[in-house]
PDB file of N, CA and C in Angstrom:
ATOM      1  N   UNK A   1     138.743 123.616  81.650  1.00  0.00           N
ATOM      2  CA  UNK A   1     137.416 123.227  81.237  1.00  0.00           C
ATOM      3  C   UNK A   1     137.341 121.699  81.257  1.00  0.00           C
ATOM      4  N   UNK A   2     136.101 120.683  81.919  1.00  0.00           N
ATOM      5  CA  UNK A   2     135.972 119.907  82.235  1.00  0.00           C
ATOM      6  C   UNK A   2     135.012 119.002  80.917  1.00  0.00           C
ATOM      7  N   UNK A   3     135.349 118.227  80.493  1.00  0.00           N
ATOM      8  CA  UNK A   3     134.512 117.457  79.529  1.00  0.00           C
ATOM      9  C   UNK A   3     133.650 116.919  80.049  1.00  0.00           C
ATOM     10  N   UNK A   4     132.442 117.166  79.276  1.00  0.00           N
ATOM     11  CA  UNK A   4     131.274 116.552  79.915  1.00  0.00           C
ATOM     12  C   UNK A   4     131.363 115.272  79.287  1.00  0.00           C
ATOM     13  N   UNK A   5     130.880 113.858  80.116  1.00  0.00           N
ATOM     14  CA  UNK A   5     130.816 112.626  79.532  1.00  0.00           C
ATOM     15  C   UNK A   5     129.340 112.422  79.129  1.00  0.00           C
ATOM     16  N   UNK A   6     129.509 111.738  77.877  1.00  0.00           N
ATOM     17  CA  UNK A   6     128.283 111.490  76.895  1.00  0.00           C
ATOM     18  C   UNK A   6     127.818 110.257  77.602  1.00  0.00           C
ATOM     19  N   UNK A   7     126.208 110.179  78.241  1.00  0.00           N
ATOM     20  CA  UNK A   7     125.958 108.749  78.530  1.00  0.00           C
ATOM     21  C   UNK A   7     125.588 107.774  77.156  1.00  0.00           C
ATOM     22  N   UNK A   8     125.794 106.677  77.780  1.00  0.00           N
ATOM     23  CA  UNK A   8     125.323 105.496  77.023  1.00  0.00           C
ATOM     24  C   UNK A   8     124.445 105.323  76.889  1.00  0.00           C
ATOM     25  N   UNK A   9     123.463 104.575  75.675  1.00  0.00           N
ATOM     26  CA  UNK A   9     122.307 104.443  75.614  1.00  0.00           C
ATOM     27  C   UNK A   9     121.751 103.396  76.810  1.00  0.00           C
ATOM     28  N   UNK A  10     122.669 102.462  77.443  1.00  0.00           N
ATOM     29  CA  UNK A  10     122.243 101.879  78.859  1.00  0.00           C
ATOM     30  C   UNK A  10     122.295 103.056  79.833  1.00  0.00           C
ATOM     31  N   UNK A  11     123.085 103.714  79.685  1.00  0.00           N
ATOM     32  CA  UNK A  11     122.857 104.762  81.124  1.00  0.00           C
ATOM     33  C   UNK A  11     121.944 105.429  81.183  1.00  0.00           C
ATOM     34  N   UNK A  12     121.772 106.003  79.690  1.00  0.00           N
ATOM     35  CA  UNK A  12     120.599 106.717  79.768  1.00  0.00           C
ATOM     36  C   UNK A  12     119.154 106.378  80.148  1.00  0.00           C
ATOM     37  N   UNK A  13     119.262 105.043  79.132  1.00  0.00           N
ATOM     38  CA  UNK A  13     117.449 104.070  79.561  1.00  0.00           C
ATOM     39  C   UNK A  13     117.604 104.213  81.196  1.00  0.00           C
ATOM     40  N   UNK A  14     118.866 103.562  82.040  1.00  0.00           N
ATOM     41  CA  UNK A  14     118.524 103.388  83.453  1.00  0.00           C
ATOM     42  C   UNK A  14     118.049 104.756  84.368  1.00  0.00           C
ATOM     43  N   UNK A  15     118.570 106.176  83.605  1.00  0.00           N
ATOM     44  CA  UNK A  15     118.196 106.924  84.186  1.00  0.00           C
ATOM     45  C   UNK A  15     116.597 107.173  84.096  1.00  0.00           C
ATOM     46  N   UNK A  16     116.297 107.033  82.869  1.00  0.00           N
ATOM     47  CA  UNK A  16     114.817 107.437  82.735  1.00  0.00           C
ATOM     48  C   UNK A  16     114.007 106.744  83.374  1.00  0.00           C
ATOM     49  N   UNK A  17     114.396 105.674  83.358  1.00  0.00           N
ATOM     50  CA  UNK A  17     113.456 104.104  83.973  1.00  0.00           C
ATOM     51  C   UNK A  17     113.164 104.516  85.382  1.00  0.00           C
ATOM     52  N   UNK A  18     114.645 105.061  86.167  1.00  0.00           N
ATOM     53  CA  UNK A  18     114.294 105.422  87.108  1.00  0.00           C
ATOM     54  C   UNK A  18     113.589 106.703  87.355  1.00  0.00           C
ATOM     55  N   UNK A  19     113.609 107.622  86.642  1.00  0.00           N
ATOM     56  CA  UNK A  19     113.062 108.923  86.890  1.00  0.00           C
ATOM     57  C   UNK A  19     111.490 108.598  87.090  1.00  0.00           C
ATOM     58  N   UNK A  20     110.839 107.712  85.512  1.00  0.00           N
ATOM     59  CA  UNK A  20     109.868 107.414  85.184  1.00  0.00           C
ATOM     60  C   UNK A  20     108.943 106.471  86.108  1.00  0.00           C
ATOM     61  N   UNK A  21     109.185 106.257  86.936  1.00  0.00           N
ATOM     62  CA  UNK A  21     109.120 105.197  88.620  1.00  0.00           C
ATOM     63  C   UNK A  21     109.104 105.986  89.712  1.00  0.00           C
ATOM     64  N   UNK A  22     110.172 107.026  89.659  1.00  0.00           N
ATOM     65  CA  UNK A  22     109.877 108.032  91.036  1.00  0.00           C
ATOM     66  C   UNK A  22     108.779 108.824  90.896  1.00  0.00           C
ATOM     67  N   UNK A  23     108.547 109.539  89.575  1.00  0.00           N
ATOM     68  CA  UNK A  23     107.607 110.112  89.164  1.00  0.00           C
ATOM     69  C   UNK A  23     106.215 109.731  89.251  1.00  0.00           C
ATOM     70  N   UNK A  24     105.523 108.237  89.047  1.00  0.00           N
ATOM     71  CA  UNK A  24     104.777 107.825  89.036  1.00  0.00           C
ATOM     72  C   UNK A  24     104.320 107.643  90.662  1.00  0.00           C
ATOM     73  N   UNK A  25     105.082 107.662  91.083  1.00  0.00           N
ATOM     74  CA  UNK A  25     104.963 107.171  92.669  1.00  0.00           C
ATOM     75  C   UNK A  25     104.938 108.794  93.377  1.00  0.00           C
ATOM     76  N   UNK A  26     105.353 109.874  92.843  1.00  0.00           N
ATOM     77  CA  UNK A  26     105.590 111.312  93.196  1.00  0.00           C
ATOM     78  C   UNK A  26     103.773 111.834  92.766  1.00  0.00           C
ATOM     79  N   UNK A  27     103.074 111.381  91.815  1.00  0.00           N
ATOM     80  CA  UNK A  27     102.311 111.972  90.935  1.00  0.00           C
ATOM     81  C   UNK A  27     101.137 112.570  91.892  1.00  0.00           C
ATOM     82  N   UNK A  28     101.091 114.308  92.276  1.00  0.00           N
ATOM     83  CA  UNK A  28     100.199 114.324  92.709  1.00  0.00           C
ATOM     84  C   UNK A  28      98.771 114.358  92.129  1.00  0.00           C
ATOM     85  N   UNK A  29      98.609 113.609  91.180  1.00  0.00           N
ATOM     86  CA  UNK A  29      97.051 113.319  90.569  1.00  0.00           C
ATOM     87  C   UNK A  29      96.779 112.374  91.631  1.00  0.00           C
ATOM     88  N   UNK A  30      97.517 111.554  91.303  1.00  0.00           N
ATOM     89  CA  UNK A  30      97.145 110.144  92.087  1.00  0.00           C
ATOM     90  C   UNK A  30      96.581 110.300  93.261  1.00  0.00           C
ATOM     91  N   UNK A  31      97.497 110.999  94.530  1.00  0.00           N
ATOM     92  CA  UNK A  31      97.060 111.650  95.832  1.00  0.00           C
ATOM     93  C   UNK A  31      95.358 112.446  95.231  1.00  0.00           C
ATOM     94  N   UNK A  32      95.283 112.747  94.962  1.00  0.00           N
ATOM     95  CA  UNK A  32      94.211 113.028  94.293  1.00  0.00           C
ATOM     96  C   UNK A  32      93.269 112.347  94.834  1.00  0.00           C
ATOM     97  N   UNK A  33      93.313 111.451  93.661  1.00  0.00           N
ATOM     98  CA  UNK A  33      92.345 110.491  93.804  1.00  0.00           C
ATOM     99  C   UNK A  33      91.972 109.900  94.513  1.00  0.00           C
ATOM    100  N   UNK A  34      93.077 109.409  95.350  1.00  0.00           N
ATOM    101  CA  UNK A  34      93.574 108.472  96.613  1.00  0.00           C
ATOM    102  C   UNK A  34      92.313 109.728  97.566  1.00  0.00           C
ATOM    103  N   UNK A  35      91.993 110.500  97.512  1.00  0.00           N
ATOM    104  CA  UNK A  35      91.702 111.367  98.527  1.00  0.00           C
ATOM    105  C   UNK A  35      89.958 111.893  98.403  1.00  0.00           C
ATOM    106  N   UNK A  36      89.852 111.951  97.065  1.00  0.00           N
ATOM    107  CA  UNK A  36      88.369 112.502  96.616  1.00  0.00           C
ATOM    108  C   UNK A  36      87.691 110.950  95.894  1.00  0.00           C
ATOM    109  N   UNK A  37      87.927 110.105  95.899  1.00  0.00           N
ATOM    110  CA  UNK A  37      87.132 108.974  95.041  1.00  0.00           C
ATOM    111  C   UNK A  37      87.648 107.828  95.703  1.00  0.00           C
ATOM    112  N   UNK A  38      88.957 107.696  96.512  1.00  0.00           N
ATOM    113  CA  UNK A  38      89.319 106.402  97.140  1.00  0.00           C
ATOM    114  C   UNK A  38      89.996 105.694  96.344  1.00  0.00           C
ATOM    115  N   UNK A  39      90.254 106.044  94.987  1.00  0.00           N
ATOM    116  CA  UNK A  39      91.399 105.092  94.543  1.00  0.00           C
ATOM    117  C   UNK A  39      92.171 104.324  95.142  1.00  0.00           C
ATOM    118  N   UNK A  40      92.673 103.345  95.240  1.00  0.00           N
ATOM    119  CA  UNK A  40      94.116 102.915  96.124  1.00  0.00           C
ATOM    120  C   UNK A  40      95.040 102.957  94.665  1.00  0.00           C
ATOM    121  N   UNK A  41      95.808 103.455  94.284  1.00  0.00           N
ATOM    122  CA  UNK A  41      96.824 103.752  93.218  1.00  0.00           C
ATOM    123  C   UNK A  41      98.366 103.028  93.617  1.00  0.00           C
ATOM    124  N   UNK A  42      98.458 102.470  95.611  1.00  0.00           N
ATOM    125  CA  UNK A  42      99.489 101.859  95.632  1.00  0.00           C
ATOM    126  C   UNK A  42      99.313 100.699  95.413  1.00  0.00           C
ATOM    127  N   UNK A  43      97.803  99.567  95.356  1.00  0.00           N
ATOM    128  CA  UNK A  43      97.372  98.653  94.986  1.00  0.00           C
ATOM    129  C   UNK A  43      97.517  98.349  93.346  1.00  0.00           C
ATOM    130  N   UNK A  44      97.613  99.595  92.870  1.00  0.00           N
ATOM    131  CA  UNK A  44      97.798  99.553  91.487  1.00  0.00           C
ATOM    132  C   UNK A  44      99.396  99.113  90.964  1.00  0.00           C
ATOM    133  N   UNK A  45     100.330  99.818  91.745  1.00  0.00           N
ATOM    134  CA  UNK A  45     102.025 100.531  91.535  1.00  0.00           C
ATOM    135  C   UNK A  45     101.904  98.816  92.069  1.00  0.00           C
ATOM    136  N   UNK A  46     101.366  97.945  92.756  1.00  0.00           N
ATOM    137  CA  UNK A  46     101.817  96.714  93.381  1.00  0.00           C
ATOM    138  C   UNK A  46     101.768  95.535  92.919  1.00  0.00           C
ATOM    139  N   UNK A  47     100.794  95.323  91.580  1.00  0.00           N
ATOM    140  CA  UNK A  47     100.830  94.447  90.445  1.00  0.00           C
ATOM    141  C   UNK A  47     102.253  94.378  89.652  1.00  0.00           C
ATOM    142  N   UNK A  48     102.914  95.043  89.437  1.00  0.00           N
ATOM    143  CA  UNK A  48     104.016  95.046  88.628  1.00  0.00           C
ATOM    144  C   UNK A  48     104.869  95.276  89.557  1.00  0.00           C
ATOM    145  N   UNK A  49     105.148  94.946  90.750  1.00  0.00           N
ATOM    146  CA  UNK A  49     106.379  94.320  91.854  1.00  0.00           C
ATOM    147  C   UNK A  49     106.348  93.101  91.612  1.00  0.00           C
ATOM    148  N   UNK A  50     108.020  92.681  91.663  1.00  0.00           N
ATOM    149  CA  UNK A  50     108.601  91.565  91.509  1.00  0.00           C
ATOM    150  C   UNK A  50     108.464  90.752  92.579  1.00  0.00           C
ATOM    151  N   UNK A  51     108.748  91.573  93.548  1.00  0.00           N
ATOM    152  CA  UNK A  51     110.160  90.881  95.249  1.00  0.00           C
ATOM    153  C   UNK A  51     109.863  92.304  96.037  1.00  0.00           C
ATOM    154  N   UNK A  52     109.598  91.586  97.185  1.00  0.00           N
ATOM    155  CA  UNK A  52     109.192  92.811  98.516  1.00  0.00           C
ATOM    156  C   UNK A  52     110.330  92.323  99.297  1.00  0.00           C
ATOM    157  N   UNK A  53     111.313  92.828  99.512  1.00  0.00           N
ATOM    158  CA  UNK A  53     112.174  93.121 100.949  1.00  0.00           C
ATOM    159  C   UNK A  53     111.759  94.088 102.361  1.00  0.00           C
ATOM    160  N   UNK A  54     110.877  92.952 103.219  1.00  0.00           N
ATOM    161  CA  UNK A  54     110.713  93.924 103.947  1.00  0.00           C
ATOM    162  C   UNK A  54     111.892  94.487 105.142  1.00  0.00           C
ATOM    163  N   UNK A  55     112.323  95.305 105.201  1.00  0.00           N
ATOM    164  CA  UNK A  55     112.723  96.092 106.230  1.00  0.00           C
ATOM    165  C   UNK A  55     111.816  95.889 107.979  1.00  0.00           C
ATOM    166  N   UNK A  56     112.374  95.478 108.715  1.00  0.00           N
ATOM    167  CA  UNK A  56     111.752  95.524 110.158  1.00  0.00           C
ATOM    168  C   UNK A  56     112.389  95.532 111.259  1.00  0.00           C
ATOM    169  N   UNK A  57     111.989  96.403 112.509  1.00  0.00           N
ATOM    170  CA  UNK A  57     112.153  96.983 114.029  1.00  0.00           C
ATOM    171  C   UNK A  57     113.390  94.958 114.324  1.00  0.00           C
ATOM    172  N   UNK A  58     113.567  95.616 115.395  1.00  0.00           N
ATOM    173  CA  UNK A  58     114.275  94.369 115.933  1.00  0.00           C
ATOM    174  C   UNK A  58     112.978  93.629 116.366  1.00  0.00           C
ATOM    175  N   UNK A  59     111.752  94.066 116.938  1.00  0.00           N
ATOM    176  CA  UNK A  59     110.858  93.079 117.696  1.00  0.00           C
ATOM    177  C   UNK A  59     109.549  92.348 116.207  1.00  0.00           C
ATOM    178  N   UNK A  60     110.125  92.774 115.256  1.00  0.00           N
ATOM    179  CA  UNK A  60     109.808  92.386 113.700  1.00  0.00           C
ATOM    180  C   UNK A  60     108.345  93.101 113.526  1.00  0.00           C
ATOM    181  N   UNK A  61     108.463  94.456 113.874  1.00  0.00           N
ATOM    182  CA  UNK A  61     107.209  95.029 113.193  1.00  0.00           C
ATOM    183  C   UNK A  61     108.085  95.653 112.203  1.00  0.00           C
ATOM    184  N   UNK A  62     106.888  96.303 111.561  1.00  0.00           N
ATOM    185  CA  UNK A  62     106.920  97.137 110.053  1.00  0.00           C
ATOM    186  C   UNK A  62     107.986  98.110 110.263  1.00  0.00           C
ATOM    187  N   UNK A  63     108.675  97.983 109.727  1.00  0.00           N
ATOM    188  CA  UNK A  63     109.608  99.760 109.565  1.00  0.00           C
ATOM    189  C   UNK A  63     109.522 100.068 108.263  1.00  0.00           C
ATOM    190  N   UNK A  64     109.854  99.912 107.021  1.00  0.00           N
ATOM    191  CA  UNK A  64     109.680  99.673 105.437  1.00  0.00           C
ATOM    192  C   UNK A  64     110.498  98.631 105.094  1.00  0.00           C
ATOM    193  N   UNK A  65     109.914  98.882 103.133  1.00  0.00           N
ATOM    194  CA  UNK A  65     110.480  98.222 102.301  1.00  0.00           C
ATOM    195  C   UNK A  65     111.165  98.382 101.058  1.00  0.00           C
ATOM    196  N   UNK A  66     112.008  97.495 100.473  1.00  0.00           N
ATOM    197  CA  UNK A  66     111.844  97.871  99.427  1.00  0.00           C
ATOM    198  C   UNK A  66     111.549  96.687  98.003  1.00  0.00           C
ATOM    199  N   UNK A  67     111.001  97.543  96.978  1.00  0.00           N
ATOM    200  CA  UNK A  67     110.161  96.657  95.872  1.00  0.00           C
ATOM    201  C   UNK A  67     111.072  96.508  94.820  1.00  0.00           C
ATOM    202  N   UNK A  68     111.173  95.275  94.439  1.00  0.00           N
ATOM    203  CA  UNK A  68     111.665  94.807  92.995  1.00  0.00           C
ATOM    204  C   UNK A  68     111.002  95.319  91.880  1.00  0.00           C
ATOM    205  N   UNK A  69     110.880  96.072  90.846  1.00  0.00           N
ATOM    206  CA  UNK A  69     110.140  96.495  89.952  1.00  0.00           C
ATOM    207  C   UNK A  69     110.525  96.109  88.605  1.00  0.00           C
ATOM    208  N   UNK A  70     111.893  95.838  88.590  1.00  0.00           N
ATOM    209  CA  UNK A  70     112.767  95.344  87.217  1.00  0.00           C
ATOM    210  C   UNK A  70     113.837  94.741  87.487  1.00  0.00           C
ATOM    211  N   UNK A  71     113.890  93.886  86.896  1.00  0.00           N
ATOM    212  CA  UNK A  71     114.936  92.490  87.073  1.00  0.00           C
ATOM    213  C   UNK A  71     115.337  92.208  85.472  1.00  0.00           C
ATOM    214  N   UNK A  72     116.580  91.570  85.680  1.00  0.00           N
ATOM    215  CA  UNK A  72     117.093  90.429  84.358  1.00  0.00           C
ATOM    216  C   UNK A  72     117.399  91.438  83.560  1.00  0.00           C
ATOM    217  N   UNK A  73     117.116  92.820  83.575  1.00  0.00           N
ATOM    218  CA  UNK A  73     118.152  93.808  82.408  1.00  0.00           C
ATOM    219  C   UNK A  73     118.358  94.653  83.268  1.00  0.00           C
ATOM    220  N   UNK A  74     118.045  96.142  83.315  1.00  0.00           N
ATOM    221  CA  UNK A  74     118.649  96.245  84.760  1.00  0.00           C
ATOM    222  C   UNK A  74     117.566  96.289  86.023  1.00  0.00           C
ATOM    223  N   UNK A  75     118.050  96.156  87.006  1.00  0.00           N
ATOM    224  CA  UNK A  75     117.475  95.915  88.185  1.00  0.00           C
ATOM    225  C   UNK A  75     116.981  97.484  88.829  1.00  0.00           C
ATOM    226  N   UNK A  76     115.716  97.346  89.063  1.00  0.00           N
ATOM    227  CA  UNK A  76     115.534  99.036  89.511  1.00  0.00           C
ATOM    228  C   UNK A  76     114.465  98.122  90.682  1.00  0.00           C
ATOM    229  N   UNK A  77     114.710  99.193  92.333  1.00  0.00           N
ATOM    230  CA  UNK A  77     114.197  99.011  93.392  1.00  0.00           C
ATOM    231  C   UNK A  77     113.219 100.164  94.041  1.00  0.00           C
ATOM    232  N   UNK A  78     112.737 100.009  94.598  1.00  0.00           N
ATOM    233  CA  UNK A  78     112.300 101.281  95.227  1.00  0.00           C
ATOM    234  C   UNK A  78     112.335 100.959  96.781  1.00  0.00           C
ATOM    235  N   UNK A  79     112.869 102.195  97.207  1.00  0.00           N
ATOM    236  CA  UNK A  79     113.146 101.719  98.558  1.00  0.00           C
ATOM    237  C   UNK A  79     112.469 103.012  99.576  1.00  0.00           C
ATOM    238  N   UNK A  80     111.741 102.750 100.047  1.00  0.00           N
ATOM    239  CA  UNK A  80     110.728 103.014 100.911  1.00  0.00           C
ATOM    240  C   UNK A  80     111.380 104.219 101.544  1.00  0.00           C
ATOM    241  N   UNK A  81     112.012 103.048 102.591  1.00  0.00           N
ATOM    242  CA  UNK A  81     112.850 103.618 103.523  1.00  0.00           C
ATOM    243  C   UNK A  81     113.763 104.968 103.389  1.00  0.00           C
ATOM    244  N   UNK A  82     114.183 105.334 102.627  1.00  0.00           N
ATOM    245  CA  UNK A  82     115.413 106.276 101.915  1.00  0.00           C
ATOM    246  C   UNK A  82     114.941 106.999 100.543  1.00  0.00           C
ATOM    247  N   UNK A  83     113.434 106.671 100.271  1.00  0.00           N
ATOM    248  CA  UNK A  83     113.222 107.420  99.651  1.00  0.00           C
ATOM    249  C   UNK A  83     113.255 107.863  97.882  1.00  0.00           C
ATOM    250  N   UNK A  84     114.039 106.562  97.622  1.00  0.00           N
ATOM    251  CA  UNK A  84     114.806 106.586  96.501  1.00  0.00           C
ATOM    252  C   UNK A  84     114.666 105.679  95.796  1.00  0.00           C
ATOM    253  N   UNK A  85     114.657 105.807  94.266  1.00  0.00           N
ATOM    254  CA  UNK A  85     114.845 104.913  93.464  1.00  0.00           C
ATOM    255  C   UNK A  85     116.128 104.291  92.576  1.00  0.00           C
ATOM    256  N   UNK A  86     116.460 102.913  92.887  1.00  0.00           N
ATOM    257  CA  UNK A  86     117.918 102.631  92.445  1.00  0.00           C
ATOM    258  C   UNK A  86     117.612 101.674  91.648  1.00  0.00           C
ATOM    259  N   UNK A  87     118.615 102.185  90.459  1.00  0.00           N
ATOM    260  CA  UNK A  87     118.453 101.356  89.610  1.00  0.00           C
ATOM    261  C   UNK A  87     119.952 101.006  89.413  1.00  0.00           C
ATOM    262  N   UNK A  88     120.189  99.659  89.014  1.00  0.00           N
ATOM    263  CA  UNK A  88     121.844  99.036  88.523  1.00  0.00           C
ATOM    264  C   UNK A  88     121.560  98.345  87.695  1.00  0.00           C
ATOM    265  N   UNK A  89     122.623  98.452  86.635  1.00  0.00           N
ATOM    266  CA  UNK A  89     122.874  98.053  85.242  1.00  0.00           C
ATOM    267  C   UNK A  89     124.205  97.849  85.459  1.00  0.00           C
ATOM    268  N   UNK A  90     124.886  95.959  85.357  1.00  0.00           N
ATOM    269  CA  UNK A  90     125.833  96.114  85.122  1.00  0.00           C
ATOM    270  C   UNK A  90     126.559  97.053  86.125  1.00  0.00           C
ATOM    271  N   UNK A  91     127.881  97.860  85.628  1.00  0.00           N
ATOM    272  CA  UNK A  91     128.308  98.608  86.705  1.00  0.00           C
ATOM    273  C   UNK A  91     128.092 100.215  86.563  1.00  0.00           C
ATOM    274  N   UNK A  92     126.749 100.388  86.457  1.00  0.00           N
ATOM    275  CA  UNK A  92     126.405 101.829  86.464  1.00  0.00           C
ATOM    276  C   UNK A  92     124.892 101.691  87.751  1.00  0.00           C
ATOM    277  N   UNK A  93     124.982 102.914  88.258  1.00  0.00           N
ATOM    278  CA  UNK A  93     124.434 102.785  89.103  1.00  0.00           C
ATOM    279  C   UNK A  93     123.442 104.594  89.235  1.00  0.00           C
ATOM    280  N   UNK A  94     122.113 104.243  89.472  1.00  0.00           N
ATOM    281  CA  UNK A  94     121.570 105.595  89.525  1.00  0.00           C
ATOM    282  C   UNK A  94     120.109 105.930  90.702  1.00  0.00           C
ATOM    283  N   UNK A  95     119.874 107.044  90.645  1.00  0.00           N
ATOM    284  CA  UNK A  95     119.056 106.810  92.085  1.00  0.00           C
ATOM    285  C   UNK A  95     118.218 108.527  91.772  1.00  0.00           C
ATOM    286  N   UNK A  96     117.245 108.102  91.994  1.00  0.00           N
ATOM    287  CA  UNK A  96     116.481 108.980  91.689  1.00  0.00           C
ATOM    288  C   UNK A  96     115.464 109.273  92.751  1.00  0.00           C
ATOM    289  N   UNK A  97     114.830 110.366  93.671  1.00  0.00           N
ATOM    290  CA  UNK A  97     114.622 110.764  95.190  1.00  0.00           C
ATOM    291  C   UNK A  97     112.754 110.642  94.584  1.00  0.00           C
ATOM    292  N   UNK A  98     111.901 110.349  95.405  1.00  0.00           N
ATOM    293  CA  UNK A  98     110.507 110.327  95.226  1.00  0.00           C
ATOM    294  C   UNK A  98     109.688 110.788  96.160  1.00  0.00           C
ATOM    295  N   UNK A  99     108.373 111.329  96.156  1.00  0.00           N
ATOM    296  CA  UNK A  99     107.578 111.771  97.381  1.00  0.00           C
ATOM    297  C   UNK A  99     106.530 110.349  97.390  1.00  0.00           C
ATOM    298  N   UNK A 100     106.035 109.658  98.560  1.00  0.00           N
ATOM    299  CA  UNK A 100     104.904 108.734  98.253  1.00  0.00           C
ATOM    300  C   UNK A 100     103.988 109.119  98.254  1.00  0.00           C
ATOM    301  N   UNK A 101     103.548 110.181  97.295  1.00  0.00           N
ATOM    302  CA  UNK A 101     102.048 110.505  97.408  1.00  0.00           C
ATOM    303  C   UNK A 101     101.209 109.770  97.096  1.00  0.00           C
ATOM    304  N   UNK A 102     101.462 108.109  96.387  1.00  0.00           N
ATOM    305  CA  UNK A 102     100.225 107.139  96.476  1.00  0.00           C
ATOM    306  C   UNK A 102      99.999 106.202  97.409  1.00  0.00           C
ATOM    307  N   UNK A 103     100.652 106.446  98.536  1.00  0.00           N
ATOM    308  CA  UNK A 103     100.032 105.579  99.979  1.00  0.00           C
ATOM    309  C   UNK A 103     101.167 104.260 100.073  1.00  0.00           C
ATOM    310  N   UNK A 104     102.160 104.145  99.321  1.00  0.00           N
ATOM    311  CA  UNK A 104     102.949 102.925  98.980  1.00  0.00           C
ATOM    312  C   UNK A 104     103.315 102.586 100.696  1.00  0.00           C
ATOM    313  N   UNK A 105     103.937 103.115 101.091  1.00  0.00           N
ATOM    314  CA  UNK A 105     104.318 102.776 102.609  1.00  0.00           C
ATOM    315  C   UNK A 105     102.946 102.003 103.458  1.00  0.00           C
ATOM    316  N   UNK A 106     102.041 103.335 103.537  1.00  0.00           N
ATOM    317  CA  UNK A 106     100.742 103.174 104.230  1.00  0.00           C
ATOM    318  C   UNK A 106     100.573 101.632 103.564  1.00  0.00           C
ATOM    319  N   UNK A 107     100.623 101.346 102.470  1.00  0.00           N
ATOM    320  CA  UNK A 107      99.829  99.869 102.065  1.00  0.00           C
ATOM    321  C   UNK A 107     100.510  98.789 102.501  1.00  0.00           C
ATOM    322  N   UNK A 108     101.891  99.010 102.678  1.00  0.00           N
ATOM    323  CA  UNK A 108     102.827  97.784 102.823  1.00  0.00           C
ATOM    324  C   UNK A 108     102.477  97.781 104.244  1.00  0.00           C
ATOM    325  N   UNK A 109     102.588  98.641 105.244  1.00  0.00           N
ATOM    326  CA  UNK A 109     102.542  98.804 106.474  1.00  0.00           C
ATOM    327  C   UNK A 109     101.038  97.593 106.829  1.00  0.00           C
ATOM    328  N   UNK A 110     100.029  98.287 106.310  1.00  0.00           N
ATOM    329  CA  UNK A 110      99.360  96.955 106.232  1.00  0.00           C
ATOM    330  C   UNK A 110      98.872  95.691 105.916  1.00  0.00           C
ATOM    331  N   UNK A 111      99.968  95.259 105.028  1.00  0.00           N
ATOM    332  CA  UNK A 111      99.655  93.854 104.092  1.00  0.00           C
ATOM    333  C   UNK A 111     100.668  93.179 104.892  1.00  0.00           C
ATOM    334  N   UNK A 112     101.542  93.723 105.712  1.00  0.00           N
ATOM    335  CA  UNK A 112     102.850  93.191 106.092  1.00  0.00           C
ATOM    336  C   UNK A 112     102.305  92.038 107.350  1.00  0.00           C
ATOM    337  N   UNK A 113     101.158  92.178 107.938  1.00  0.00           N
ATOM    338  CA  UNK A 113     100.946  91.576 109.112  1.00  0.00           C
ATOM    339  C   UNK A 113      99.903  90.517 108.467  1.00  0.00           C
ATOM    340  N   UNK A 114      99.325  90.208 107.099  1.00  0.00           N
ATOM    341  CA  UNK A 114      98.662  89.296 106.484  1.00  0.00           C
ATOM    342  C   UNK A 114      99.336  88.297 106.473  1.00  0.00           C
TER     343      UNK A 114
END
């Protein structure tokens, strides 16, 4: 029988932080909206980005990105490309998988050539 390890109250916050980020970005309300009223909801998710790393083709068009969302305690990213949300604390590390149902790609794809 294998002991389960108790997380830390840092491991734990980093997990939620990240869950709570994929989720928001997963939320099919949002698509929703985005669809019957025009919301832009990734214009929204884009006020509270830090740092855009864009990702790009060798001839420097768009391929994705990924967004700084939390810095200076732990660092949580979202990365376009792969789908995933990573967050690092120190030396714990966690990653949590997302659907973009609020257009996040679609928006970067076009702000990228501004």
């Amino acid at each position: 029988m294998s002991a389960v390890k108790k997380l830390t109250d840092c491991e734990q916050q980093l997990r939620d932080q990240c869950k709570h980020i994929a989720e928001s970005i997963s939320d099919e309300l949002k698509k929703a909206d985005k669809e019957t009223i025009g919301v832009c909801p990734a214009s929204d998710f884009m006020e509270d980005v830090y740092d855009i790393e864009w990702i790009t083709h060798k001839d420097k068009t768009y391929k994705s990105a990924r967004l700084m969302v939390a810095g200076g305690g732990p660092n949580i990213w979202v990365n376009l490309q792969t789908k995933k949300v990573e967050g690092y604390w120190w030396g714990d590390y966690y990653e949590y998988n997302f659907v973009d149902n609020i257009g996040l790609n679609d928006y970067l794809e076009e702000i990228y050539d501004i």
